[in-house]
Protein backbone atom coordinates (compact mmCIF):
# COMPACT_ATOMS: atom_id res chain seq x y z
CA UNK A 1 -16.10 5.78 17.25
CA UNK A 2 -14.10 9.09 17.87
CA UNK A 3 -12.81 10.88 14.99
CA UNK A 4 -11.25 13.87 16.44
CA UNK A 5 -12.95 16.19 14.39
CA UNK A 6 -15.22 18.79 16.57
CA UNK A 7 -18.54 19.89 14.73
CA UNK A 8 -17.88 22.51 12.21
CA UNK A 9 -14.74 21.15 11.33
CA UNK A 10 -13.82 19.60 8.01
CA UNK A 11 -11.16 17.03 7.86
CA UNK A 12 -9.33 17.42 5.16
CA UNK A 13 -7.20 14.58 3.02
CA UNK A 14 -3.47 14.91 1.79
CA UNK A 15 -3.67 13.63 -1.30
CA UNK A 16 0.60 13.56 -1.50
CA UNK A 17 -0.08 10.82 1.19
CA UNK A 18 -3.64 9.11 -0.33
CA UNK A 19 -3.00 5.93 -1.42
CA UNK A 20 -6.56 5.11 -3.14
CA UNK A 21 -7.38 2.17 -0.62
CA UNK A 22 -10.58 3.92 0.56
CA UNK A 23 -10.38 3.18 4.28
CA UNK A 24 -11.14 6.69 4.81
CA UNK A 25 -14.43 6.99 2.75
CA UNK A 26 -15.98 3.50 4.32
CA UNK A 27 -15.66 5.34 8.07
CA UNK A 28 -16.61 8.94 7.63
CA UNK A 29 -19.59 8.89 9.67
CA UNK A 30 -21.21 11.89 7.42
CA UNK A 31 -20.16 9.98 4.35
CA UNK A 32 -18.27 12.60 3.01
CA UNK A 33 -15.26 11.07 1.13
CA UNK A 34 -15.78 10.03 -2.39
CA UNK A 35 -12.71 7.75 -3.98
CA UNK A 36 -12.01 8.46 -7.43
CA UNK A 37 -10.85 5.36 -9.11
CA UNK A 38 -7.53 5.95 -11.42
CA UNK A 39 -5.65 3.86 -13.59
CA UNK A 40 -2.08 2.60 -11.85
CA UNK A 41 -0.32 4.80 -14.67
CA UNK A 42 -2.08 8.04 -13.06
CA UNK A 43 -0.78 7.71 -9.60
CA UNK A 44 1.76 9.70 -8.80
CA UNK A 45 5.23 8.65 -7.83
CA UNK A 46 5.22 9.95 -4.55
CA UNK A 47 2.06 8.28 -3.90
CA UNK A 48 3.81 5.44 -5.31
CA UNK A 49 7.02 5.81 -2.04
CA UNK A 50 4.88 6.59 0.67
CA UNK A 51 3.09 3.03 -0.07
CA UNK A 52 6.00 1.34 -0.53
CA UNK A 53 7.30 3.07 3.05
CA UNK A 54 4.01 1.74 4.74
CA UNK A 55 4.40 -1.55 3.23
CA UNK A 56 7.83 -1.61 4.60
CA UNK A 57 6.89 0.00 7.89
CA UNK A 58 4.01 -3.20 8.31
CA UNK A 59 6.56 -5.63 7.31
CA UNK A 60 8.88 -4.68 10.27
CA UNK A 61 5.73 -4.47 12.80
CA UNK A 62 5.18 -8.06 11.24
CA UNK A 63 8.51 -9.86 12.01
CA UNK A 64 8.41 -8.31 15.29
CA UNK A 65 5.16 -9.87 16.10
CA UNK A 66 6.64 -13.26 14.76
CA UNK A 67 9.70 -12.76 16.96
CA UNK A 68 7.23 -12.41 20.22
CA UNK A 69 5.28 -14.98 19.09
CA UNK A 70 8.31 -17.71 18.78
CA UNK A 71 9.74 -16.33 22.31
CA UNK A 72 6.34 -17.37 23.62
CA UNK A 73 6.59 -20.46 21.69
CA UNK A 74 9.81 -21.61 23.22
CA UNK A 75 8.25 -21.03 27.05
């Protein structure tokens, strides 16, 4: 799998944008990432939106994908 990163790089994470799931630390191929676990209380607000945005952003994708899939249905 491709990362995108050339050696010597580093990749670096935006924490404004982290969201604490990990994904990130179970593929780094050097193992790199560590996830510090926090209490809900300590996670910022604007960590708080941009979850809420994906969440939002997936449900969209999702209803679209139901949409194609009943069009197919009705074939």
């Amino acid at each position: 799998m491709s990362t995108g990163i050339s050696r010597g790089m580093a990749a670096v994470i935006n924490e404004n944008l982290c969201i604490g799931c990990g994904a990130c630390a179970k593929v780094c191929p050097q193992g790199a990432i560590i996830i510090q676990q926090r209490e809900v209380d300590q996670i910022s607000a604007q960590r708080v939106w941009a979850l809420k945005n994906k969440i939002a952003m997936l449900e969209e994708k999702l209803e679209w994908v139901k949409s194609i899939i009943h069009d197919v249905d009705r074939r």
